[in-house]
N, C-alpha and C. Protein backbone atom coordinates (compact mmCIF):
# COMPACT_ATOMS: atom_id res chain seq x y z
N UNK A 1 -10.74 141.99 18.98
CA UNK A 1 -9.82 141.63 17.93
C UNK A 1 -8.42 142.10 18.32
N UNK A 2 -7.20 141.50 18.28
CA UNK A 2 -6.28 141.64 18.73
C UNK A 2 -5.22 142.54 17.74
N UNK A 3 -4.20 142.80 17.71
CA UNK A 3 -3.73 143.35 16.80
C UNK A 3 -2.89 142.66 15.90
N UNK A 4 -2.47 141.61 16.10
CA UNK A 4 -2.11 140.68 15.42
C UNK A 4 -2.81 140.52 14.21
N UNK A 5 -3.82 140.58 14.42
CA UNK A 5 -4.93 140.43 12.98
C UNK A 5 -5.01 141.70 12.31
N UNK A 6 -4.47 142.53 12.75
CA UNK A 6 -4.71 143.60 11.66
C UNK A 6 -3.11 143.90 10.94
N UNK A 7 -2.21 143.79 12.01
CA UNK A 7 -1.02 143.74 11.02
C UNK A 7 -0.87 142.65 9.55
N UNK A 8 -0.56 143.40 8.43
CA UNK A 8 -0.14 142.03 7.58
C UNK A 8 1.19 141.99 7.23
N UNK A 9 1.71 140.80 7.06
CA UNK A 9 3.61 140.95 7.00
C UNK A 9 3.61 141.32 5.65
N UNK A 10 4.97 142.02 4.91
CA UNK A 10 5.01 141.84 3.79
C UNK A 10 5.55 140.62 3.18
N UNK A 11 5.68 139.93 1.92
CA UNK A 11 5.65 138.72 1.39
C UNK A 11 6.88 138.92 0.91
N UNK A 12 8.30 138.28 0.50
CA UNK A 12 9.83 138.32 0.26
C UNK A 12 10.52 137.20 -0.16
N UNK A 13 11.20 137.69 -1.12
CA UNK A 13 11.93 136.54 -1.99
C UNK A 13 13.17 136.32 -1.40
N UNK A 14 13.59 135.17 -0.80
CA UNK A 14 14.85 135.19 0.33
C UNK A 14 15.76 135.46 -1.08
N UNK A 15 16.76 136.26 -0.39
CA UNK A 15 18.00 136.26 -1.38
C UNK A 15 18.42 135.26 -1.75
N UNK A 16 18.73 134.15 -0.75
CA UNK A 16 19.84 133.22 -1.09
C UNK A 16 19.09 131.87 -0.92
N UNK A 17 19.43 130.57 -1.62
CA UNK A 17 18.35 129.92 -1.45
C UNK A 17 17.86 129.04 -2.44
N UNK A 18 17.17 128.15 -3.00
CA UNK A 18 16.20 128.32 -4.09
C UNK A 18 14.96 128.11 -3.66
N UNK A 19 14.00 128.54 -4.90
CA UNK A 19 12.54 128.72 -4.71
C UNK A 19 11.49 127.90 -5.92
N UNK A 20 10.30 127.26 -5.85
CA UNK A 20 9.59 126.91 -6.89
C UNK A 20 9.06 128.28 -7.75
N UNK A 21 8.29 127.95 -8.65
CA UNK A 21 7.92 128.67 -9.88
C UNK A 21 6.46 129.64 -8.25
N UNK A 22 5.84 128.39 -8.01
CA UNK A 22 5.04 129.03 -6.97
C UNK A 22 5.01 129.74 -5.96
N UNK A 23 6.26 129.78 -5.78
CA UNK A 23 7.03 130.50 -4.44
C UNK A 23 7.21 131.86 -4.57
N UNK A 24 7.39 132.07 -6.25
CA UNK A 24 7.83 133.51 -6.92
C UNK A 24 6.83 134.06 -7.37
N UNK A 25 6.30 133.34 -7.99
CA UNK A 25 5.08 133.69 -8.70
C UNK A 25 4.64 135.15 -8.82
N UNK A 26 3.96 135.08 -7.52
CA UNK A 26 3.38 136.70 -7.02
C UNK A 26 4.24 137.98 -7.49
N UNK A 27 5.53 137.61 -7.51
CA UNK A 27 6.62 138.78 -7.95
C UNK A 27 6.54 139.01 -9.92
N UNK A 28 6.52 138.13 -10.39
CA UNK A 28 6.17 138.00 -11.70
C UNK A 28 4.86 138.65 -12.29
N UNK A 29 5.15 139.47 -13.52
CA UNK A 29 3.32 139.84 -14.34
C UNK A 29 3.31 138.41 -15.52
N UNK A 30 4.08 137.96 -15.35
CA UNK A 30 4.38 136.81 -16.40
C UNK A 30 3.45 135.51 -16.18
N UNK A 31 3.17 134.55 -16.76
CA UNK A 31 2.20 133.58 -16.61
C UNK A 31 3.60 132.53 -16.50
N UNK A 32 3.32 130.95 -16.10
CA UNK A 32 4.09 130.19 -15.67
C UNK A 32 4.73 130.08 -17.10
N UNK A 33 3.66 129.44 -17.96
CA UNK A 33 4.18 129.24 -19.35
C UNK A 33 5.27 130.21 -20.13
N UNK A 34 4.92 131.37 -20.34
CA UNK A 34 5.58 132.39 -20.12
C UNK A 34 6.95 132.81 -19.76
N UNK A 35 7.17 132.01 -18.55
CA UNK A 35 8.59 132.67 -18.25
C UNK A 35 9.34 131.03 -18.61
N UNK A 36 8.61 129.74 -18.44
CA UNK A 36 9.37 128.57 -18.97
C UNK A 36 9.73 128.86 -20.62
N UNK A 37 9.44 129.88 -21.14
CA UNK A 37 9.50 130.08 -22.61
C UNK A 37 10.67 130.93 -22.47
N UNK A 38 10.67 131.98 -21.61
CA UNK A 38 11.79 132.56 -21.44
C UNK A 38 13.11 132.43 -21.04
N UNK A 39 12.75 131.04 -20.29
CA UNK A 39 14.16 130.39 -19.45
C UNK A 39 14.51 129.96 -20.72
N UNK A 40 14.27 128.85 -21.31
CA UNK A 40 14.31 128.12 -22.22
C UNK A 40 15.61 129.03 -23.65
N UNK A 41 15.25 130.45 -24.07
CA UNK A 41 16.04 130.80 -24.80
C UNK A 41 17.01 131.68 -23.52
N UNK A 42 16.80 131.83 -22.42
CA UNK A 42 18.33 132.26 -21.94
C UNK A 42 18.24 133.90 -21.29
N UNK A 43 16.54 134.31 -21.33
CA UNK A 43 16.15 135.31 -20.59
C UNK A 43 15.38 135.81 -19.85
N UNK A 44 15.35 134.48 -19.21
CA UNK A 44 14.94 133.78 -17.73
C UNK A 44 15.84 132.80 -16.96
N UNK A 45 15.79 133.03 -15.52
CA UNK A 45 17.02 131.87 -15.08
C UNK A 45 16.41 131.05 -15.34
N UNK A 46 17.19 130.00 -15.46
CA UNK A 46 17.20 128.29 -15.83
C UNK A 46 16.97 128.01 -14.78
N UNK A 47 16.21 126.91 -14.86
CA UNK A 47 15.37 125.51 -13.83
C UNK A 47 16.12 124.88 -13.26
N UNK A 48 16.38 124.43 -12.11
CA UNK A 48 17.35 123.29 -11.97
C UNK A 48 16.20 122.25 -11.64
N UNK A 49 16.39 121.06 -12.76
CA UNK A 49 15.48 120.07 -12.00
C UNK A 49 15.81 119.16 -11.10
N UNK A 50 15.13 119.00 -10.03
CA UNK A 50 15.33 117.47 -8.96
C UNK A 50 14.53 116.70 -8.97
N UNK A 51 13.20 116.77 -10.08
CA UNK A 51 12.55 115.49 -10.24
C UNK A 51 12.12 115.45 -11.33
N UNK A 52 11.08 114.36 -11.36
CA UNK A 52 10.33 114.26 -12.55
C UNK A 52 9.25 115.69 -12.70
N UNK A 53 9.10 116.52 -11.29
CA UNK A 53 7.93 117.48 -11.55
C UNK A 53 8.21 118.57 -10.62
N UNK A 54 9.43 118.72 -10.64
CA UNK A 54 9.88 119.77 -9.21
C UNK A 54 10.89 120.32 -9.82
N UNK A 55 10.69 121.81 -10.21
CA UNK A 55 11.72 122.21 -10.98
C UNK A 55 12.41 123.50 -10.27
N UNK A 56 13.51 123.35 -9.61
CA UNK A 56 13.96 124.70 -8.66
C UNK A 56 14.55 125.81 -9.26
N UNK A 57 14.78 127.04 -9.28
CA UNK A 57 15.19 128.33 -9.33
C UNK A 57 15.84 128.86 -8.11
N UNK A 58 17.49 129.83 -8.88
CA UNK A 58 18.18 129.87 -7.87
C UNK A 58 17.57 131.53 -7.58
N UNK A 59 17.85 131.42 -6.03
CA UNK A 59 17.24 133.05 -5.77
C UNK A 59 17.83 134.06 -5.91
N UNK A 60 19.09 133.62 -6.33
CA UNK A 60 20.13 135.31 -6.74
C UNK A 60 19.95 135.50 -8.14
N UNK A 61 19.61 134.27 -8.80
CA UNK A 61 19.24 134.71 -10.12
C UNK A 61 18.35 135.27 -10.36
N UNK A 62 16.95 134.54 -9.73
CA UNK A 62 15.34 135.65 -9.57
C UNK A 62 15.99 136.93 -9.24
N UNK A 63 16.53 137.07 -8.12
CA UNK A 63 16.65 138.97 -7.96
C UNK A 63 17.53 139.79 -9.43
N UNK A 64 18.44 139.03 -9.84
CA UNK A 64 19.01 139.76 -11.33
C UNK A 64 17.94 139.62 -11.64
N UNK A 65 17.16 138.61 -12.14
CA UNK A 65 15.94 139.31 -13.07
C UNK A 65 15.14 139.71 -12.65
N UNK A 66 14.61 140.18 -11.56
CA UNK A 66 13.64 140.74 -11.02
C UNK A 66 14.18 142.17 -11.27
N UNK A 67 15.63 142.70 -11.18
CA UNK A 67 16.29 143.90 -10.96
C UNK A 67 15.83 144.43 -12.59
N UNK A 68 16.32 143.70 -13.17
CA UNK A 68 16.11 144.50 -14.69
C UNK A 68 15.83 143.42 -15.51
N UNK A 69 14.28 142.97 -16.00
CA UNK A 69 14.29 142.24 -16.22
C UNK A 69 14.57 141.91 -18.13
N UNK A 70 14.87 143.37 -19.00
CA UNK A 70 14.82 143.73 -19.80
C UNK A 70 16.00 143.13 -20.77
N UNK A 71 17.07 143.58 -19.50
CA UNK A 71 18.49 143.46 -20.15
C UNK A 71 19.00 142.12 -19.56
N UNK A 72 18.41 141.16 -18.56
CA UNK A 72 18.57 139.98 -18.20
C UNK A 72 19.45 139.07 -19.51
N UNK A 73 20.30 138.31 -18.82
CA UNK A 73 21.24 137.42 -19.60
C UNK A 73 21.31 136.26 -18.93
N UNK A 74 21.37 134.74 -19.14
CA UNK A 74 21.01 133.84 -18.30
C UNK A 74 22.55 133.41 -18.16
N UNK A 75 23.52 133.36 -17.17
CA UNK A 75 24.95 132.95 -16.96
C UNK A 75 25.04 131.47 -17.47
N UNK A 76 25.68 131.40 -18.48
CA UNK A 76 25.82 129.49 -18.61
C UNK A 76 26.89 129.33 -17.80
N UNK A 77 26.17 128.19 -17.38
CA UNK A 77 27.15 127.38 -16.00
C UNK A 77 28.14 125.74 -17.38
């Protein structure tokens, strides 16, 4: 067995960027529904949609709310 297989990488939210709901996921205790409830009143980042079923998140916003997710404020653009 080589050692390759025993190292595991750690998993990272690029700073800059955007990401799906699935991409983040793992970083979240929140359920999908959950944080679309939270975007929705303004304490969760907002979605940017590009389709009918593809809804993106910007990644500097995930890290503000990842940082504190308590006192989170959603910036209106």
């Amino acid at each position: 067995m080589s050692n390759k297989n025993l190292i595991q990488e750690r998993e990272t939210l690029p700073i800059i960027g955007m990401s799906r709901f699935s991409q983040f996921k793992k970083f979240l205790p929140l359920s999908r529904e959950k944080f679309r409830q939270l975007s929705k009143v303004g304490k969760a980042p907002q979605g940017i949609r590009m389709g009918s079923r593809l809804t993106m998140y910007s990644n500097e916003e995930l890290h503000r709310f990842l940082a504190n997710p308590l006192m989170y404020v959603s910036e209106v653009k």
